[in-house]
N, C-alpha and C. Protein backbone atom coordinates (compact mmCIF):
# COMPACT_ATOMS: atom_id res chain seq x y z
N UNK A 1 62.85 -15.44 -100.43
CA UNK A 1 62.53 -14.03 -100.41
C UNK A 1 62.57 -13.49 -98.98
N UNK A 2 61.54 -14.13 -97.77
CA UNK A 2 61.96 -13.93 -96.68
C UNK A 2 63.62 -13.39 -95.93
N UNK A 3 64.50 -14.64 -95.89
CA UNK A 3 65.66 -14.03 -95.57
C UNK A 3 66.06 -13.31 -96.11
N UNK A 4 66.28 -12.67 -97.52
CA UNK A 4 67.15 -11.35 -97.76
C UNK A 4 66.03 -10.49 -97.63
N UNK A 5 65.36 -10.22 -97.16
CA UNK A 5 64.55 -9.33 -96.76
C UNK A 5 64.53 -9.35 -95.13
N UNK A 6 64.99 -10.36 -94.06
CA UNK A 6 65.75 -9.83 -93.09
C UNK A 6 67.06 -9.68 -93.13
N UNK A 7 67.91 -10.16 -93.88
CA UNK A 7 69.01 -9.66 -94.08
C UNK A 7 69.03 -8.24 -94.45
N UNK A 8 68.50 -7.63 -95.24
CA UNK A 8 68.80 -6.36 -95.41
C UNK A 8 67.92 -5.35 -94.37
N UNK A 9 67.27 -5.71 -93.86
CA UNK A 9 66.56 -4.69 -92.50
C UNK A 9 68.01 -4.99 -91.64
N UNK A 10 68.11 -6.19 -91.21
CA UNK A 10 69.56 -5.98 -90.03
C UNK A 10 70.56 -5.25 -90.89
N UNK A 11 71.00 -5.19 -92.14
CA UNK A 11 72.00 -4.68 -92.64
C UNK A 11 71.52 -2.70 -92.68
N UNK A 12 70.57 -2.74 -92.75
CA UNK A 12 69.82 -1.34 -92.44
C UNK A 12 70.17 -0.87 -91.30
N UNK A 13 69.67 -1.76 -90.51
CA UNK A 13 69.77 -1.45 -88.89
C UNK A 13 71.45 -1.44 -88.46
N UNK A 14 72.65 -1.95 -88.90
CA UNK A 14 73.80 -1.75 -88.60
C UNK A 14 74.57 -0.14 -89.15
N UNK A 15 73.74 -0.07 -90.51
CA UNK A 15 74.07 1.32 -91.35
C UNK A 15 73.28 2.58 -90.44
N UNK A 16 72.10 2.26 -89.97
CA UNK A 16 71.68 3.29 -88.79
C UNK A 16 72.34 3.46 -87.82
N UNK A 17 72.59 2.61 -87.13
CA UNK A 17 73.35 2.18 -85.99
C UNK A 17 74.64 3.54 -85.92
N UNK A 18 75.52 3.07 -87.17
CA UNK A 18 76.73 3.54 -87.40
C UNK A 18 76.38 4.92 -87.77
N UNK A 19 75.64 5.53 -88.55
CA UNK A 19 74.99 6.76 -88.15
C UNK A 19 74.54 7.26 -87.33
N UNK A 20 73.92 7.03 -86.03
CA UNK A 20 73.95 7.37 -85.09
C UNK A 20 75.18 7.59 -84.03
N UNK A 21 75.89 6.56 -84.63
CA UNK A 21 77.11 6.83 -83.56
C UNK A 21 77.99 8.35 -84.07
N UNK A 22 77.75 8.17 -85.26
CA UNK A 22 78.53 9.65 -85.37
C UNK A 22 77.93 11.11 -85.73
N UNK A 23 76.64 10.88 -84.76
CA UNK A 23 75.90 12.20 -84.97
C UNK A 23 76.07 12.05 -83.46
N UNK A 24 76.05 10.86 -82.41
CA UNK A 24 76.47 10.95 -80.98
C UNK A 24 77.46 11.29 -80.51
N UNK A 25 78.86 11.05 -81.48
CA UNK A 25 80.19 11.59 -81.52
C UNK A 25 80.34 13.09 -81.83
N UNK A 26 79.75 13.37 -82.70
CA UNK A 26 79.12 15.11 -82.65
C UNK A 26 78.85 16.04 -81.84
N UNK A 27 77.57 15.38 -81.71
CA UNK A 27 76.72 16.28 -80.22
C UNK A 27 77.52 16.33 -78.81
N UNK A 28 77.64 14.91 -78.87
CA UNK A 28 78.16 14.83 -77.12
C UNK A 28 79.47 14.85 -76.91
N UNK A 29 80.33 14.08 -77.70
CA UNK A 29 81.78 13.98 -77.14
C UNK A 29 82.60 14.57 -78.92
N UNK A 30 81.87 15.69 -78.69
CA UNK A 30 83.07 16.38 -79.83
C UNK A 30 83.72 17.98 -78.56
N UNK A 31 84.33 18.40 -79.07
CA UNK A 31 85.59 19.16 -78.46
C UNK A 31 86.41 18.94 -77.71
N UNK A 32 86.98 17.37 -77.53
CA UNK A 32 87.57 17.10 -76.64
C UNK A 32 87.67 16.99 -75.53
N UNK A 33 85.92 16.68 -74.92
CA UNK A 33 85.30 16.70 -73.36
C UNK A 33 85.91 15.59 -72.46
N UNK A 34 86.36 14.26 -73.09
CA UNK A 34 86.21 13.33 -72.31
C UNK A 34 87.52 12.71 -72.55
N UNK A 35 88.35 12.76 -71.79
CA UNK A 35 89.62 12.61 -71.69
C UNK A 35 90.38 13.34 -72.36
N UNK A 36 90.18 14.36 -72.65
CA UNK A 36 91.05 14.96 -73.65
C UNK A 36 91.14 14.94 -75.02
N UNK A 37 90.46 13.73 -75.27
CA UNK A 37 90.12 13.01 -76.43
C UNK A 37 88.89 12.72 -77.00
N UNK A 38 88.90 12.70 -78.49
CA UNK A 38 87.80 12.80 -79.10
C UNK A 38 87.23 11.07 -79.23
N UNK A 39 86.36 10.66 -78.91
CA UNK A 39 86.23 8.92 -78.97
C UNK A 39 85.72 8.80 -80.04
N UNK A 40 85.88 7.51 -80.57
CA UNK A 40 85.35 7.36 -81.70
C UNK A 40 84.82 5.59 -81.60
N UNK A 41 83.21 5.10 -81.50
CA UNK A 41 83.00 4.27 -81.32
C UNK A 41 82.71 3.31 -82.88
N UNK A 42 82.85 4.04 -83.94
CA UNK A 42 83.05 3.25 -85.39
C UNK A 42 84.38 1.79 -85.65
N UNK A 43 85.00 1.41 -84.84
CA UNK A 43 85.83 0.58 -84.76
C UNK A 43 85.33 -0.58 -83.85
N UNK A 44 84.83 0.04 -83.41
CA UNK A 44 83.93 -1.39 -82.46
C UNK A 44 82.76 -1.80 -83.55
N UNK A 45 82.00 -1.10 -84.18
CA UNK A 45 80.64 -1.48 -84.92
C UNK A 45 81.24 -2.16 -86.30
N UNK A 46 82.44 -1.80 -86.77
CA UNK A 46 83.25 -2.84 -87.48
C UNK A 46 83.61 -3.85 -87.53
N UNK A 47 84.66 -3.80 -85.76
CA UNK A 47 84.93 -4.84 -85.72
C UNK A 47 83.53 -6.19 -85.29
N UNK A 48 82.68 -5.69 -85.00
CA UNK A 48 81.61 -6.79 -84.73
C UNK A 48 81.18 -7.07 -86.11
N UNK A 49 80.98 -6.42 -86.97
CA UNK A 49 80.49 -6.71 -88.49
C UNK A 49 81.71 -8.11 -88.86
N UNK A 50 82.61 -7.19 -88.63
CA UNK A 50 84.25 -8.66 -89.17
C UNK A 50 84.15 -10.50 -88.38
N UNK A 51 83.43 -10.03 -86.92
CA UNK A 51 83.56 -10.97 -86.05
C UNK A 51 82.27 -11.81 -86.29
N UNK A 52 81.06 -11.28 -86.74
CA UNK A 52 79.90 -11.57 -86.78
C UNK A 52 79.10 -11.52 -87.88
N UNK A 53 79.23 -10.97 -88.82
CA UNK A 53 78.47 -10.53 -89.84
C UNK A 53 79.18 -10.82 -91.20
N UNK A 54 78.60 -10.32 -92.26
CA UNK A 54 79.08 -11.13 -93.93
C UNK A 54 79.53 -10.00 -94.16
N UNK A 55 80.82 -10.06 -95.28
CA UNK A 55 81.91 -9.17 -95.69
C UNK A 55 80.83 -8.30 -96.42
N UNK A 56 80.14 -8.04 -96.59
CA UNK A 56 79.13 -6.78 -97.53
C UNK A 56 79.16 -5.86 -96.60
N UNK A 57 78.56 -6.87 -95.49
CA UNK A 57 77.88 -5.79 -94.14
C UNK A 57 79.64 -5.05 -93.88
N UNK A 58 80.32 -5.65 -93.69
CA UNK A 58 81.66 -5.06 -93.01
C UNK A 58 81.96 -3.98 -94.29
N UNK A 59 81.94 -4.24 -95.54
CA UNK A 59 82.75 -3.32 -96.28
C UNK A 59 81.47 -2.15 -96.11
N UNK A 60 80.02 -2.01 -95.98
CA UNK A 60 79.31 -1.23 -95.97
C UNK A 60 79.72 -0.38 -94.76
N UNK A 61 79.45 -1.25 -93.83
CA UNK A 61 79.70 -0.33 -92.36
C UNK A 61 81.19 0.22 -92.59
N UNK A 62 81.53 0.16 -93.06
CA UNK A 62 83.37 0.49 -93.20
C UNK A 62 83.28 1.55 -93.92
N UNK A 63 82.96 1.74 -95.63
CA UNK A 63 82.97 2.75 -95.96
C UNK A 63 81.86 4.01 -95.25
N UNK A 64 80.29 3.62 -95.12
CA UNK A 64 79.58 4.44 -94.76
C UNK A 64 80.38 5.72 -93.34
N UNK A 65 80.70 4.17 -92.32
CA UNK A 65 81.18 4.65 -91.16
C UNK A 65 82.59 6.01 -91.70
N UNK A 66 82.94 5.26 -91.91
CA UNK A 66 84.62 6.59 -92.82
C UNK A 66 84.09 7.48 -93.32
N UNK A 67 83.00 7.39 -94.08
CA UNK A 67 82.90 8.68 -94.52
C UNK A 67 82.11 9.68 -93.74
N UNK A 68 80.96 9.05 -93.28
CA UNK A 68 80.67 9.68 -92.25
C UNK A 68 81.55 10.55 -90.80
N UNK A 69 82.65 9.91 -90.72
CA UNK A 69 83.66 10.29 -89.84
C UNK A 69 84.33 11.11 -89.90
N UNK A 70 84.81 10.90 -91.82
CA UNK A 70 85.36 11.84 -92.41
C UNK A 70 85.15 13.20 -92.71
N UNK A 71 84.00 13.46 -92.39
CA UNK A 71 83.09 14.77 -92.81
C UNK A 71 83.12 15.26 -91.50
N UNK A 72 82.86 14.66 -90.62
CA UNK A 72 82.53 15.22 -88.97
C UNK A 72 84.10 15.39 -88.48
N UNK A 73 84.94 15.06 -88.83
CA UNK A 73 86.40 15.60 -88.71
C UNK A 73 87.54 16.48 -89.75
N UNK A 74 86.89 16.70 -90.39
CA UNK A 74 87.33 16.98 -91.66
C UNK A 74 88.67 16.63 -92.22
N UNK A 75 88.89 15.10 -92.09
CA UNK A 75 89.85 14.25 -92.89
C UNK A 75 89.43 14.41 -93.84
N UNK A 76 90.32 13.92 -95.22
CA UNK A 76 90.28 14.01 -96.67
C UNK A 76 89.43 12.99 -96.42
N UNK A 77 88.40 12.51 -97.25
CA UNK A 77 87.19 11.70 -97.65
C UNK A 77 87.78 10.39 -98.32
N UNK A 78 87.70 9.49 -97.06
CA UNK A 78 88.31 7.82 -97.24
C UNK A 78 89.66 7.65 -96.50
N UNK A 79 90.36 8.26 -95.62
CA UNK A 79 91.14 8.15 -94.61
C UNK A 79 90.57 7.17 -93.78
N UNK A 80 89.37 7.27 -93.12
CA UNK A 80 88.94 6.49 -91.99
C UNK A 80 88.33 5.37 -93.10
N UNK A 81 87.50 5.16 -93.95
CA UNK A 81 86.94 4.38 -94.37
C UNK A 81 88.05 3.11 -94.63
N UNK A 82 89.24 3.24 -95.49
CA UNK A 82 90.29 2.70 -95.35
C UNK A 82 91.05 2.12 -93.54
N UNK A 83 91.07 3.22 -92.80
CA UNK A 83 91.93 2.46 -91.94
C UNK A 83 90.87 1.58 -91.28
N UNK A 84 88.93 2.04 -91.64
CA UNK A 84 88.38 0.76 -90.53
C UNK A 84 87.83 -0.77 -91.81
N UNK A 85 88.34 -0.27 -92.74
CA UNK A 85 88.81 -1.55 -93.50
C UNK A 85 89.27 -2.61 -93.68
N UNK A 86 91.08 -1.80 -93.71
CA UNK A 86 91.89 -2.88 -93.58
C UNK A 86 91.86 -3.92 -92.26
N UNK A 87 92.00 -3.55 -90.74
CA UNK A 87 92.36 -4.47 -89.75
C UNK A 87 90.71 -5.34 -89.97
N UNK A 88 89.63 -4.24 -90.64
CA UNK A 88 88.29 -5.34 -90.30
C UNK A 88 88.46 -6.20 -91.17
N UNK A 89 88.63 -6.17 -92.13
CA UNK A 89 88.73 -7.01 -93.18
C UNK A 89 89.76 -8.26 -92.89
N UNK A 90 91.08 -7.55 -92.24
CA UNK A 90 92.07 -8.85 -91.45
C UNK A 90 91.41 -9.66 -90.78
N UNK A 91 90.97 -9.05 -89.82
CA UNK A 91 90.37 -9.97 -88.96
C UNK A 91 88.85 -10.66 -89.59
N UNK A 92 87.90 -10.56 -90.21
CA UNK A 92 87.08 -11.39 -90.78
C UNK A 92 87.59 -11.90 -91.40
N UNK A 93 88.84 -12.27 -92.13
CA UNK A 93 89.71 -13.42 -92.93
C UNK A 93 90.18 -14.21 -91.70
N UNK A 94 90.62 -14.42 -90.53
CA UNK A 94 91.16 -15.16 -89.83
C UNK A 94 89.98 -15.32 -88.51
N UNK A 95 88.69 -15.09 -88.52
CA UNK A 95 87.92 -14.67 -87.70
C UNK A 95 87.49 -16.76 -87.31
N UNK A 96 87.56 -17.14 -87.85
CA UNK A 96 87.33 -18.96 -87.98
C UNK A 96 88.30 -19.18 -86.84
N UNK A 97 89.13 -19.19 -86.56
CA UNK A 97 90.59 -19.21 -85.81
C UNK A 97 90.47 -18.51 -84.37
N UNK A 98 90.05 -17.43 -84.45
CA UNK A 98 89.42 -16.13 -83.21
C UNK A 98 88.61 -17.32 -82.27
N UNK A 99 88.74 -16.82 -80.77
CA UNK A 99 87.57 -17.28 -79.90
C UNK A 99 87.04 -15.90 -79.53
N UNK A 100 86.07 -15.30 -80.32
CA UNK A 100 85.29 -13.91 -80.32
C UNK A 100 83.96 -14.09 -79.73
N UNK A 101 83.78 -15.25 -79.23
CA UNK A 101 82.71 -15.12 -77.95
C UNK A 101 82.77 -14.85 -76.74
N UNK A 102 84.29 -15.46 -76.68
CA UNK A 102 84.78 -15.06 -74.99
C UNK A 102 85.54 -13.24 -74.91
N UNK A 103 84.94 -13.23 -73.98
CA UNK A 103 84.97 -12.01 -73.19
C UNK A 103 86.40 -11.49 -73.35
N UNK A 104 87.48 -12.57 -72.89
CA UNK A 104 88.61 -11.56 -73.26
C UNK A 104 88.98 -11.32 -74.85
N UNK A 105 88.82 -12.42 -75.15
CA UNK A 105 88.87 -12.00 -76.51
C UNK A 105 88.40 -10.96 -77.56
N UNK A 106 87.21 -10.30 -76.54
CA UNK A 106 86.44 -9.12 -77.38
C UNK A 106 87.18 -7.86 -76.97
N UNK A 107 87.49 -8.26 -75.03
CA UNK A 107 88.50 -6.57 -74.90
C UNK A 107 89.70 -6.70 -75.92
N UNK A 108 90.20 -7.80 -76.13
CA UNK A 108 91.68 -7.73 -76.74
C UNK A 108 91.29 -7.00 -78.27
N UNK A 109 90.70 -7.88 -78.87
CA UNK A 109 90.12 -7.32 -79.81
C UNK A 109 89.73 -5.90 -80.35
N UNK A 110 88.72 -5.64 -79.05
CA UNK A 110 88.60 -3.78 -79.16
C UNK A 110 89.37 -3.65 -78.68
N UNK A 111 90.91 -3.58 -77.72
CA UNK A 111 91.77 -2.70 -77.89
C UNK A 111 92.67 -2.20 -78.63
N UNK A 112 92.54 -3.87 -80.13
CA UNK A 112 93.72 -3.85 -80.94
C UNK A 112 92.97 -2.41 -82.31
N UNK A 113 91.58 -2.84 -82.17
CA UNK A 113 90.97 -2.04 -83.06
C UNK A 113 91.00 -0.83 -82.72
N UNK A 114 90.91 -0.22 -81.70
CA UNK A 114 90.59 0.71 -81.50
C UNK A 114 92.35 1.83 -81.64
N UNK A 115 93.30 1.30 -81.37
CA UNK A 115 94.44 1.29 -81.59
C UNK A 115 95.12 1.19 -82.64
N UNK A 116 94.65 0.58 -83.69
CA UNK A 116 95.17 0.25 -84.35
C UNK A 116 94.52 1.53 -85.86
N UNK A 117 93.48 1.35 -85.85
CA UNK A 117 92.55 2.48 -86.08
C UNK A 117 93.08 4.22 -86.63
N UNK A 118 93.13 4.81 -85.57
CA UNK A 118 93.98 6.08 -85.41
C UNK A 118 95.44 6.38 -86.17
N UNK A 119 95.75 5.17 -85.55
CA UNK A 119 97.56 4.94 -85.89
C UNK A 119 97.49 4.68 -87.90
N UNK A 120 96.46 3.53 -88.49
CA UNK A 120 96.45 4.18 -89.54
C UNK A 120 95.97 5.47 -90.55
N UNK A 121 95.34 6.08 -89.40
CA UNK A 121 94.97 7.30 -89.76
C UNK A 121 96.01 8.27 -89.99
N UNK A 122 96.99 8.40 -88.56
CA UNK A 122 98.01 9.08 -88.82
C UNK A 122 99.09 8.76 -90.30
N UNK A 123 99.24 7.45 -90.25
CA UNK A 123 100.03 7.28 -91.17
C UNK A 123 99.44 7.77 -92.36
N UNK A 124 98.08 7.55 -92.82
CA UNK A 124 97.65 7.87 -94.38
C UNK A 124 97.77 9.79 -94.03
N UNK A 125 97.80 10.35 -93.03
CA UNK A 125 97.32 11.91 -93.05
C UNK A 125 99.01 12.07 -93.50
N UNK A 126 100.06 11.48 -92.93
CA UNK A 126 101.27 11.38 -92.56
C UNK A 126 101.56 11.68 -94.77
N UNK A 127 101.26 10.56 -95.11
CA UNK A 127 101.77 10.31 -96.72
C UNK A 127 100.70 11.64 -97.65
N UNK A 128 99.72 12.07 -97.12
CA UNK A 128 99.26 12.85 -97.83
C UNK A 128 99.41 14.32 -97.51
N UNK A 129 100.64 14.51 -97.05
CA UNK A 129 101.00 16.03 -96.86
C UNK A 129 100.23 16.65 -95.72
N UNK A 130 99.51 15.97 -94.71
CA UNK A 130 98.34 16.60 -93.90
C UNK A 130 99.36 15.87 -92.82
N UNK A 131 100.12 16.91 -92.12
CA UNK A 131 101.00 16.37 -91.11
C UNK A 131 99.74 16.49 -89.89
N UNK A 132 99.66 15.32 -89.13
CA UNK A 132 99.15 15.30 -87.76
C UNK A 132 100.39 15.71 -86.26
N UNK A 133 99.30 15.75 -85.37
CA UNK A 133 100.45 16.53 -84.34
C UNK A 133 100.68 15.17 -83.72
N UNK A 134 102.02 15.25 -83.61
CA UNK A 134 102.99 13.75 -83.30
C UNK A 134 103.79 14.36 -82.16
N UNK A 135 103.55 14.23 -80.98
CA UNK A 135 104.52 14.72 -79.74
C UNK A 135 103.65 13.38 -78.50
N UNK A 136 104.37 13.88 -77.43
CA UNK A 136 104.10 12.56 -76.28
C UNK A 136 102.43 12.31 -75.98
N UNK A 137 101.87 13.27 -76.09
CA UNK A 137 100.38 13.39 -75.54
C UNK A 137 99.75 12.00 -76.77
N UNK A 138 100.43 12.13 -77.70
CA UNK A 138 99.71 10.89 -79.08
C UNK A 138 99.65 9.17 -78.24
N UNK A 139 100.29 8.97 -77.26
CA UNK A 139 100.31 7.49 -76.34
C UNK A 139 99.17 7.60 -75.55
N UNK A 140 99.17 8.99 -74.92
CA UNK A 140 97.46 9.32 -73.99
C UNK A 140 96.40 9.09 -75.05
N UNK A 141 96.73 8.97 -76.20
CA UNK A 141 95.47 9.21 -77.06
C UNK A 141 94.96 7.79 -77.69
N UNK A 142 96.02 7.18 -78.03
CA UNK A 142 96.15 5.73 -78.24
C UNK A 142 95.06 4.90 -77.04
N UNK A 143 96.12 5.40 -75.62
CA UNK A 143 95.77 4.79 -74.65
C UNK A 143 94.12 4.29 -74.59
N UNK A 144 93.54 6.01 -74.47
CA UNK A 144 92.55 6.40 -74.16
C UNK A 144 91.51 5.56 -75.21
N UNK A 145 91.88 5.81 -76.36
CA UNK A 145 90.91 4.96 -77.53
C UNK A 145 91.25 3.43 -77.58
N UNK A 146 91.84 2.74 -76.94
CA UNK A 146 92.16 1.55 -77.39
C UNK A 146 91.87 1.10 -75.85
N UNK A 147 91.19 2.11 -74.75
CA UNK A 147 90.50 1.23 -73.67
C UNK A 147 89.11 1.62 -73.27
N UNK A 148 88.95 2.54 -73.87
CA UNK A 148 87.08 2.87 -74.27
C UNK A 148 86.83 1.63 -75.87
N UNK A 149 87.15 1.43 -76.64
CA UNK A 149 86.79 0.32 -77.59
C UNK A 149 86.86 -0.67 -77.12
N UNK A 150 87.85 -1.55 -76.28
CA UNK A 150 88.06 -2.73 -75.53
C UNK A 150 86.95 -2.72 -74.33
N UNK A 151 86.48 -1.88 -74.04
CA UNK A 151 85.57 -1.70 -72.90
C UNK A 151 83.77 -1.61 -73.34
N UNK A 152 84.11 -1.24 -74.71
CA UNK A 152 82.93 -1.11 -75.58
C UNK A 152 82.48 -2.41 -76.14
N UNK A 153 83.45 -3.40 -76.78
CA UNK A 153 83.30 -4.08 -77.53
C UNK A 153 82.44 -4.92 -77.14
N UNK A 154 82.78 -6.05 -75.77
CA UNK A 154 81.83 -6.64 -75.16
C UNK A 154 80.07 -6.25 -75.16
N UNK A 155 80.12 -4.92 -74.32
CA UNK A 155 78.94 -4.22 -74.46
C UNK A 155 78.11 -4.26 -75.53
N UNK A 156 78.90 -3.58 -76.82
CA UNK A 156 78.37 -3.32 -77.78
C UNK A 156 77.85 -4.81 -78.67
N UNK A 157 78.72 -5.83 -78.39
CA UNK A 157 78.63 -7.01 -78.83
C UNK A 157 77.24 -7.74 -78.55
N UNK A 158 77.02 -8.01 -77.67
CA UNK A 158 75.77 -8.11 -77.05
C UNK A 158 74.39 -7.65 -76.63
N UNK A 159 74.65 -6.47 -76.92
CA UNK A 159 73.88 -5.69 -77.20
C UNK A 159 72.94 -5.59 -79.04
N UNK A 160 74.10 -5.51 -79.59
CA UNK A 160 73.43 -5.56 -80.95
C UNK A 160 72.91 -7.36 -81.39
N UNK A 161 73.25 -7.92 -80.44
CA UNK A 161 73.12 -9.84 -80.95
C UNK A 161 71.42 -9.43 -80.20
N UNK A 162 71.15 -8.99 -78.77
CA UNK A 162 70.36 -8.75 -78.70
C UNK A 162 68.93 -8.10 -79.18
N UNK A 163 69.79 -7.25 -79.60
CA UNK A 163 68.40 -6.26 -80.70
C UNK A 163 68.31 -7.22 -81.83
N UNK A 164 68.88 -7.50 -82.69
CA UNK A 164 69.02 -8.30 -83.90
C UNK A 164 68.05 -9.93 -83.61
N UNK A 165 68.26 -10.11 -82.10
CA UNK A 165 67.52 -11.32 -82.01
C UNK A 165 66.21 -11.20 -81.51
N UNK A 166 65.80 -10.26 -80.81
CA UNK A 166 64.09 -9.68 -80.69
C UNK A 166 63.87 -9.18 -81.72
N UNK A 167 64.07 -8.20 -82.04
CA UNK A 167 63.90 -7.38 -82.90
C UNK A 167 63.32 -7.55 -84.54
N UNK A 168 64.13 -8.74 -84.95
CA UNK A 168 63.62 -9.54 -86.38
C UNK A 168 63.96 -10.99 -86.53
N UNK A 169 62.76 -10.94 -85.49
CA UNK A 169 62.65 -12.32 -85.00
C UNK A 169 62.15 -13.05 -86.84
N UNK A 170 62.91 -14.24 -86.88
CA UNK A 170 61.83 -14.78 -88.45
C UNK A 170 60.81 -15.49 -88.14
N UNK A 171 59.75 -15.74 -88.53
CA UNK A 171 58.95 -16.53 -88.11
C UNK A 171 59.33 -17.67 -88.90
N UNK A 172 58.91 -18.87 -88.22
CA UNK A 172 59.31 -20.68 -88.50
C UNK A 172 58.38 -21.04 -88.67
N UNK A 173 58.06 -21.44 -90.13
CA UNK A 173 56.85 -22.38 -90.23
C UNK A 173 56.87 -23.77 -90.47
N UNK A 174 56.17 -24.30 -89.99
CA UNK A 174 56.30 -26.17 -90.17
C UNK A 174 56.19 -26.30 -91.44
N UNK A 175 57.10 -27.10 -91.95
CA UNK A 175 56.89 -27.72 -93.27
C UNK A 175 56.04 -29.23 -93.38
N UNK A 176 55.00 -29.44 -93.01
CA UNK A 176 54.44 -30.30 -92.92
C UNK A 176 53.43 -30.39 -94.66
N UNK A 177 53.44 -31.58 -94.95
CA UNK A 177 52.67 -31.69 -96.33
C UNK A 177 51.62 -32.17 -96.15
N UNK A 178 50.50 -31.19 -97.08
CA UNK A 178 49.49 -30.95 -97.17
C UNK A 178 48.91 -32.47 -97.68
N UNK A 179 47.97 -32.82 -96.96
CA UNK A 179 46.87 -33.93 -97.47
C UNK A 179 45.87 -33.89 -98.49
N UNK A 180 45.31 -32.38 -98.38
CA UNK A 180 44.02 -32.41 -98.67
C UNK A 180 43.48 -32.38 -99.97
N UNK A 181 44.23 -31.94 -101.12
CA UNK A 181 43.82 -32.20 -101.95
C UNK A 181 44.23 -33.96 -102.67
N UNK A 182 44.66 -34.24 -101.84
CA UNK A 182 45.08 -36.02 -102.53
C UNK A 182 43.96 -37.02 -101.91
N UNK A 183 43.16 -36.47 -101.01
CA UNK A 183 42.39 -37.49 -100.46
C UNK A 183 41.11 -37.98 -101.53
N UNK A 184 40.62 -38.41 -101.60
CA UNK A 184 39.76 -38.83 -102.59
C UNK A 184 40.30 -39.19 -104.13
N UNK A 185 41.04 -38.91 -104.41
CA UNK A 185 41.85 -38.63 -105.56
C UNK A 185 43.00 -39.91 -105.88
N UNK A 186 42.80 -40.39 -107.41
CA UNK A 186 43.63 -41.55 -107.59
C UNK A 186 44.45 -41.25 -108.28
């Protein structure tokens, strides 16, 4: 009873998490303040679910995160949920194979996500009649998101191993067997 009852507070705490990031994507870096570009840190909180966490948590944070995204951009509802799906879902199938502790491996990682991300966005806006604007500035945009996620990932990586490991701490109790009612007793 214990563990899924910290399992689902951390699985709480990742679904907050990812809500916060896109009420922070809102407030602070919506109109295109910071590079020109709108950031979007939901591809990093994925990809750590894929790298770290059990496929529930990833398909949760995946859809919640999309839709949430979806509303604050006004994509059709499951554009993003889908594109932070599929590569998360790739990569937690081959994640055994990954060295996702080391450092480069997390920028590579967030840059592929963060890159990779957008680009299926365009394509699903692309097949559903919702043409996106496709001219040279779309490589600045790539750029820009696929080296704020690679730059995030680490950060963010460690950061949440951190909270997750103060935070709900389990307590360990000795399993030592009880004497006391056998003493006297035949």
């Amino acid at each position: 009873m214990g563990n899924y009852a910290i399992k689902h507070k951390e699985t709480i705490f990742l679904l907050l998490l990812c809500g916060g990031f896109v009420v922070c994507q809102g407030i602070f870096f919506s109109h295109y303040r910071v590079f020109s570009v709108a950031l979007d840190f939901i591809p990093v909180l994925v990809l750590y679910c894929a790298l770290y966490r059990s496929w529930k948590e990833l398909f949760a944070v995946s859809l919640i995160g999309g839709f949430f995204f979806d509303s604050l951009t006004l994509n059709p509802m499951g554009v993003s949920s889908l594109s932070y799906l599929i590569p998360g879902y790739f990569i937690y199938c081959k994640r055994h194979v990954l060295l996702y502790r080391n450092i480069i491996a997390q920028l590579l990682l967030g840059f592929g996500m963060g890159v990779t991300v957008p680009f299926l966005v365009m394509i699903q806006l692309t097949g559903l009649a919702v043409p996106p604007v496709i001219d040279a500035s779309l490589l600045w945009v790539f750029i820009v998101l696929g080296v704020t996620s690679a730059g995030m990932a680490p950060i963010l990586f460690n950061t949440i191993e951190f909270i997750l490991k103060h935070l709900f701490v389990q307590k360990m109790y000795r399993l030592v067997p009880s004497f006391r009612g056998k003493l006297g007793r035949k």
